[in-house]
Protein backbone atom coordinates (compact mmCIF):
# COMPACT_ATOMS: atom_id res chain seq x y z
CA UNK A 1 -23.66 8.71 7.26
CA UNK A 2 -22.06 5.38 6.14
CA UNK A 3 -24.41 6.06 2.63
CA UNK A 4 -23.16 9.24 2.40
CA UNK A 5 -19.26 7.97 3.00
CA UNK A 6 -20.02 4.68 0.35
CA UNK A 7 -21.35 7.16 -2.22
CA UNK A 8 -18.62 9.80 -1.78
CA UNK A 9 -20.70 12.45 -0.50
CA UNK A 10 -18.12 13.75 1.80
CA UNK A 11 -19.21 16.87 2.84
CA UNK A 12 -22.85 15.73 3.31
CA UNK A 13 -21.77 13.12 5.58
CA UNK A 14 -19.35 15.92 7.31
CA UNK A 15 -22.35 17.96 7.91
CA UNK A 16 -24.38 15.17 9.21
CA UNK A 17 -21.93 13.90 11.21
CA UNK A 18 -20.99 17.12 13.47
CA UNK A 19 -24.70 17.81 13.53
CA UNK A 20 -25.78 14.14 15.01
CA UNK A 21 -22.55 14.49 17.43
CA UNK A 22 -23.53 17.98 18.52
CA UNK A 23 -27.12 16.39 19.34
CA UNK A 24 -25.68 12.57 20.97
CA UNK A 25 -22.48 13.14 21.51
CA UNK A 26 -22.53 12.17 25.51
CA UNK A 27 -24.42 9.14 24.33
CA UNK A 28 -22.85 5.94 25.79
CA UNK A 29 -24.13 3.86 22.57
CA UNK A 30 -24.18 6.56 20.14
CA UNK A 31 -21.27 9.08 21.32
CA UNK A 32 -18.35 6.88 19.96
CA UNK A 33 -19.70 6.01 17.01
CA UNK A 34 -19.79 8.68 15.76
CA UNK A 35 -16.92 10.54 16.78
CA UNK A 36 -15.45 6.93 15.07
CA UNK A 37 -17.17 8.37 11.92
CA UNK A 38 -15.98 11.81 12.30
CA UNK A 39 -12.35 10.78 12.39
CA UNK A 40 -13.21 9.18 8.99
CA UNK A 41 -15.02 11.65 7.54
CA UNK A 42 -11.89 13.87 7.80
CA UNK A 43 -9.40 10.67 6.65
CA UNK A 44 -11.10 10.53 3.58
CA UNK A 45 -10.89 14.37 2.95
CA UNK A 46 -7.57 14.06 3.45
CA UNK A 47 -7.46 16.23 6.44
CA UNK A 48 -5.69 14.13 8.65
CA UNK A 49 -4.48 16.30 11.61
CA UNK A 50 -8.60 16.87 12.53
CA UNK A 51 -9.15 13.64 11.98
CA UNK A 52 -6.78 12.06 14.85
CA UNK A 53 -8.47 13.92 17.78
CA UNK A 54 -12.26 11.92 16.34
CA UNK A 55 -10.48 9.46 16.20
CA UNK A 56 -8.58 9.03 19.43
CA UNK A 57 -11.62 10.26 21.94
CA UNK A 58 -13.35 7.08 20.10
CA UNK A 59 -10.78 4.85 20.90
CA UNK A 60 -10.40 6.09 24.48
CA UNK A 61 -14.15 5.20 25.33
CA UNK A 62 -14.34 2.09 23.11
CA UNK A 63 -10.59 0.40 22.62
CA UNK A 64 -11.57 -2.69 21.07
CA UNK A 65 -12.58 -1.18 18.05
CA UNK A 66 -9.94 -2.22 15.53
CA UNK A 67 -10.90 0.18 12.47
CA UNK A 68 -10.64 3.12 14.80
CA UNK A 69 -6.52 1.83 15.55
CA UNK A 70 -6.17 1.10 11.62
CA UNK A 71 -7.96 4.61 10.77
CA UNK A 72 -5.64 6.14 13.20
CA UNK A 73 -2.49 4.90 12.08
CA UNK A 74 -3.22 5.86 8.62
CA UNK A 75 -3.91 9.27 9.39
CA UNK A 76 -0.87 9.51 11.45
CA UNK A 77 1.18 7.71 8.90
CA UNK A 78 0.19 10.93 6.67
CA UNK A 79 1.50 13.30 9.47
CA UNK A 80 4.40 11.89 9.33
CA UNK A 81 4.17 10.41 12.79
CA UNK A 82 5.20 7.02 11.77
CA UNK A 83 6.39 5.39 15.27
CA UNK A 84 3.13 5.95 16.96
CA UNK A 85 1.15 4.25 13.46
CA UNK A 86 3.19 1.13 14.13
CA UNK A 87 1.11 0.94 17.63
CA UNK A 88 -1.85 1.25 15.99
CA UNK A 89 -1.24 -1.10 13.55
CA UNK A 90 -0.15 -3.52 15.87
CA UNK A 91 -3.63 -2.65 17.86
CA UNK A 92 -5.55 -3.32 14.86
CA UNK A 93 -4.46 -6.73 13.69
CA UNK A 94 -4.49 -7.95 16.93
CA UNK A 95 -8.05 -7.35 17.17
CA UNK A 96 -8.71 -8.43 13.96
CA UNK A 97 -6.07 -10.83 13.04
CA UNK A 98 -7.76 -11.91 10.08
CA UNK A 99 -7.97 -8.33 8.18
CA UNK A 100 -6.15 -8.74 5.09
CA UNK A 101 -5.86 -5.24 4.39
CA UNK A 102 -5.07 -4.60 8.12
CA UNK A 103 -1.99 -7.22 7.45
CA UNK A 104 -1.47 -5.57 4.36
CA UNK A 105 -0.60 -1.76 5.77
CA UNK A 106 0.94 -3.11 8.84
CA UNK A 107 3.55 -5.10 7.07
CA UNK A 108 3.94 -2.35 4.50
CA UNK A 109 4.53 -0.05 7.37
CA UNK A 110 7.27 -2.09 8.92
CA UNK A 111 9.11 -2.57 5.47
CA UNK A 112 9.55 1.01 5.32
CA UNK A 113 11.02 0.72 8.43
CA UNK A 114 13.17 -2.43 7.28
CA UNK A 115 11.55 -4.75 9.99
CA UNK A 116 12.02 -7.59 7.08
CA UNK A 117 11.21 -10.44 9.22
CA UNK A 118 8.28 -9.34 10.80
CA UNK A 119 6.75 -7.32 7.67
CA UNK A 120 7.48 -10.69 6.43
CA UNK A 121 5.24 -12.48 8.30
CA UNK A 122 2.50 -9.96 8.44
CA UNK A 123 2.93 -9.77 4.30
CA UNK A 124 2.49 -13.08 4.07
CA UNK A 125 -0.27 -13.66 6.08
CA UNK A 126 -1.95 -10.72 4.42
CA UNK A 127 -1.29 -12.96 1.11
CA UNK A 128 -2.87 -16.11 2.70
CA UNK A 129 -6.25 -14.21 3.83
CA UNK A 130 -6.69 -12.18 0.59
CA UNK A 131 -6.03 -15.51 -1.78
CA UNK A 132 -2.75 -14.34 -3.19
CA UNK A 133 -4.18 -10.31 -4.21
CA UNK A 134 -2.11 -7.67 -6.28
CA UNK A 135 -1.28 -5.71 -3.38
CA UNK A 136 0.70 -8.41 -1.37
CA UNK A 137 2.40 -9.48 -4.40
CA UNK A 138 3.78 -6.61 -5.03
CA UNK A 139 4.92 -5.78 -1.57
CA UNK A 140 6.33 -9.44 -1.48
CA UNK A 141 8.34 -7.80 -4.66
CA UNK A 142 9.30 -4.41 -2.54
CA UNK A 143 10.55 -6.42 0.33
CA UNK A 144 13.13 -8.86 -1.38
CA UNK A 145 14.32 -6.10 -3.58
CA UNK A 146 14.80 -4.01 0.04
CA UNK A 147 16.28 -7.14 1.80
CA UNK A 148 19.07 -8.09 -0.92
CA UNK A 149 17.19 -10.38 -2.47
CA UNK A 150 16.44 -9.68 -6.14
CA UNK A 151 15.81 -12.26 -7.72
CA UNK A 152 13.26 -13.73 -5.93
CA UNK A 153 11.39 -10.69 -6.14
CA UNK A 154 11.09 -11.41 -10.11
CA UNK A 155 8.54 -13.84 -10.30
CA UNK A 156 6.62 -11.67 -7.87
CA UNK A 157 6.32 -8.85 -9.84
CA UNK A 158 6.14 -11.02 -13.39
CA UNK A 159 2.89 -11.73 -11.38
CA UNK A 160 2.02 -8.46 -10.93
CA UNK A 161 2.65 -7.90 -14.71
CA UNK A 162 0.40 -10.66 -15.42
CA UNK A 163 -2.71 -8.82 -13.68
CA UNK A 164 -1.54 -5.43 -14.29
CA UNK A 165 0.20 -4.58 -16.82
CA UNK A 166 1.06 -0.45 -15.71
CA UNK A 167 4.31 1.62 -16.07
CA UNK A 168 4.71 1.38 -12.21
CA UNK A 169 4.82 -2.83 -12.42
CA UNK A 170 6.43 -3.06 -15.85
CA UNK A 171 9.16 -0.79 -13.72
CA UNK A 172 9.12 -2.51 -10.58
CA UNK A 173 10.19 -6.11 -12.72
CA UNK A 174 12.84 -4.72 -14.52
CA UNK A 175 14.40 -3.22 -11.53
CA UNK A 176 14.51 -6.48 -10.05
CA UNK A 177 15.90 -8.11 -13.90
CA UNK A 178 19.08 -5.50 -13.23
CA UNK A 179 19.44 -5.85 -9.89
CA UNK A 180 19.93 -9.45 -10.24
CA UNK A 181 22.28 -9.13 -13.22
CA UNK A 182 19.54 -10.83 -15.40
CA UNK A 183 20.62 -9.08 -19.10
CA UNK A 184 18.75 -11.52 -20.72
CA UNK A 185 15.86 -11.33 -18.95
CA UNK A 186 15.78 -7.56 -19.46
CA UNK A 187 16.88 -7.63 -23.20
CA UNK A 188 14.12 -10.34 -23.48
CA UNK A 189 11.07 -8.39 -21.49
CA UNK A 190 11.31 -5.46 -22.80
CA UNK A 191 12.64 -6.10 -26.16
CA UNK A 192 8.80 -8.09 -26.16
CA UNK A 193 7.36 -4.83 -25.22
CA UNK A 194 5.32 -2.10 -27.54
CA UNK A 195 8.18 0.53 -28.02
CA UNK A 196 5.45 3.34 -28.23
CA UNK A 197 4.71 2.30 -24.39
CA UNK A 198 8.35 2.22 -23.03
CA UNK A 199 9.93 5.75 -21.70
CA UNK A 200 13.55 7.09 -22.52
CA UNK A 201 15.53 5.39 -19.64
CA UNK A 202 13.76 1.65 -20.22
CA UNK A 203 14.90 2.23 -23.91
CA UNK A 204 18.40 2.98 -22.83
CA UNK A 205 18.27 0.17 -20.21
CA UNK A 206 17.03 -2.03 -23.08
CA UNK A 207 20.16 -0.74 -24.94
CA UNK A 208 23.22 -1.62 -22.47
CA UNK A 209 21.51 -4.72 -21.46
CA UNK A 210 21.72 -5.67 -24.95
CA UNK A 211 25.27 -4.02 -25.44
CA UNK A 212 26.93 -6.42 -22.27
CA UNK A 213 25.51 -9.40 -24.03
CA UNK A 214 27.35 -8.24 -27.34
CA UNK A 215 24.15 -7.63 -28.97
CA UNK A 216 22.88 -4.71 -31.07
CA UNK A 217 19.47 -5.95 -32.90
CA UNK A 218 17.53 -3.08 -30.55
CA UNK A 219 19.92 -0.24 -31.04
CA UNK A 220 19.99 -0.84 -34.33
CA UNK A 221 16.22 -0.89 -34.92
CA UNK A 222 15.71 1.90 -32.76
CA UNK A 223 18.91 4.12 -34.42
C-alpha cells in the first residue's frame, strides 16, 4: 500500500486497502493500520469527508499515533472544521515534538487564527528542526505582516526571494516594502526586476513609489 501511495497510484492502493481491511480489519495488529491508511488514501484524493471516519476509528484504538492526529486535522482543516484541527494539531506535536512539518501546519493553523504568540513559537521551532526551510520563512513573513510588524517581515521574504524567486514571493516582499513605507526599497526591487515578468499592478506600484520620491525614470521608460 505505502508503494502504491509513494508512487501515486492512488486508486490501486484504494483498492488494496478496502480489500486487506475487509479481510483483517478486526485484527488487533493489523486492523488500525490500515484503517490509518485508508484515511490517507482518501486525504490524498482529496476526499476528505471519507477520509475522517478511517481516520478517527484508527485513532480511537491506537491514540498515540501522531500522523493519524496530523492526517486528521488536515482533512478537517479542508472541511472547514478548523476548531477541532487545532486539537489535532496540538495531539500531533505533542507526540512528536520534533516534526518539523507537524510544527510547521500547527503554527500556520494558529496564525490564521491570529494566535501570534503561540504560532510564534511553534513557527519558530518548526524553523529550528527543519535548518531554516522555505516554508517557515515564509510563514515567519505572513505572521509579522499579520501582527503589525512589516518590516521585519522584509528580510524574511528577501530570503524567500533568494531561494525562490516566484510571482507569489516576489509579491509577498513588496507587500511588506509598502506596508512599511519603504519607497525606496520598492522603487529599488522592482525597478531591478525583468519588466516582461512584472504584472499591471507591480508596474503601477513601481510607478507611485517612484512618483512620492519625486522620481519619474520608470514612468518615463515605461510611457
Amino acid at each position: 500500500i505505502d508503494a502504491f501511495l509513494h508512487e501515486g497510484k492512488l486508486d490501486q492502493g484504494l483498492a488494496l486497502t478496502r480489500e486487506l481491511l475487509g479481510k483483517h480489519g478486526d485484527d488487533p495488529l493489523f486492523g488500525w493500520q490500515l484503517e490509518g491508511r485508508l484515511g490517507l488514501v482518501y486525504l490524498l484524493m482529496e476526499d476528505y469527508a471519507e477520509s475522517v471516519p478511517h481516520l478517527e476509528a484508527a485513532i480511537q484504538v491506537q491514540p498515540s499515533e501522531p500522523a493519524f492526529h496530523r492526517n486528521l486535522a488536515t482533512a478537517l482543516v479542508r472541511l472547514g472544521r478548523k476548531g477541532r484541527a487545532l486539537t489535532e494539531f496540538s495531539e500531533a506535536v505533542g507526540l512528536d515534538p520534533d516534526n518539523d512539518e507537524f510544527q510547521l501546519e500547527y503554527g500556520q493553523l494558529l496564525l490564521e487564527y491570529r494566535n501570534f504568540p503561540k504560532a510564534r513559537f511553534h513557527l519558530e521551532k518548526a524553523g529550528r528542526l527543519c535548518g531554516g526551510c522555505l516554508a517557515v520563512q515564509r510563514a515567519l513573513g505572513h505572521l509579522e505582516l499579520a501582527s503589525g510588524n512589516p518590516a521585519h517581515a522584509i528580510p524574511l521574504f528577501r530570503a524567500v526571494v533568494q531561494l525562490e524567486p516566484s510571482d507569489s514571493s516576489r509579491r509577498d516582499l513588496v507587500q511588506a516594502m509598502q506596508q512599511a513605507g519603504e519607497d525606496s526599497l520598492v522603487v529599488h526591487f522592482l525597478g531591478n526586476w525583468p519588466v516582461a515578468e512584472l504584472q499591471i499592478d507591480e508596474l503601477h506600484l513601481l510607478v507611485n513609489a517612484e512618483r512620492r520620491l519625486g522620481e519619474s525614470s520608470h514612468a518615463q521608460e515605461f510611457l
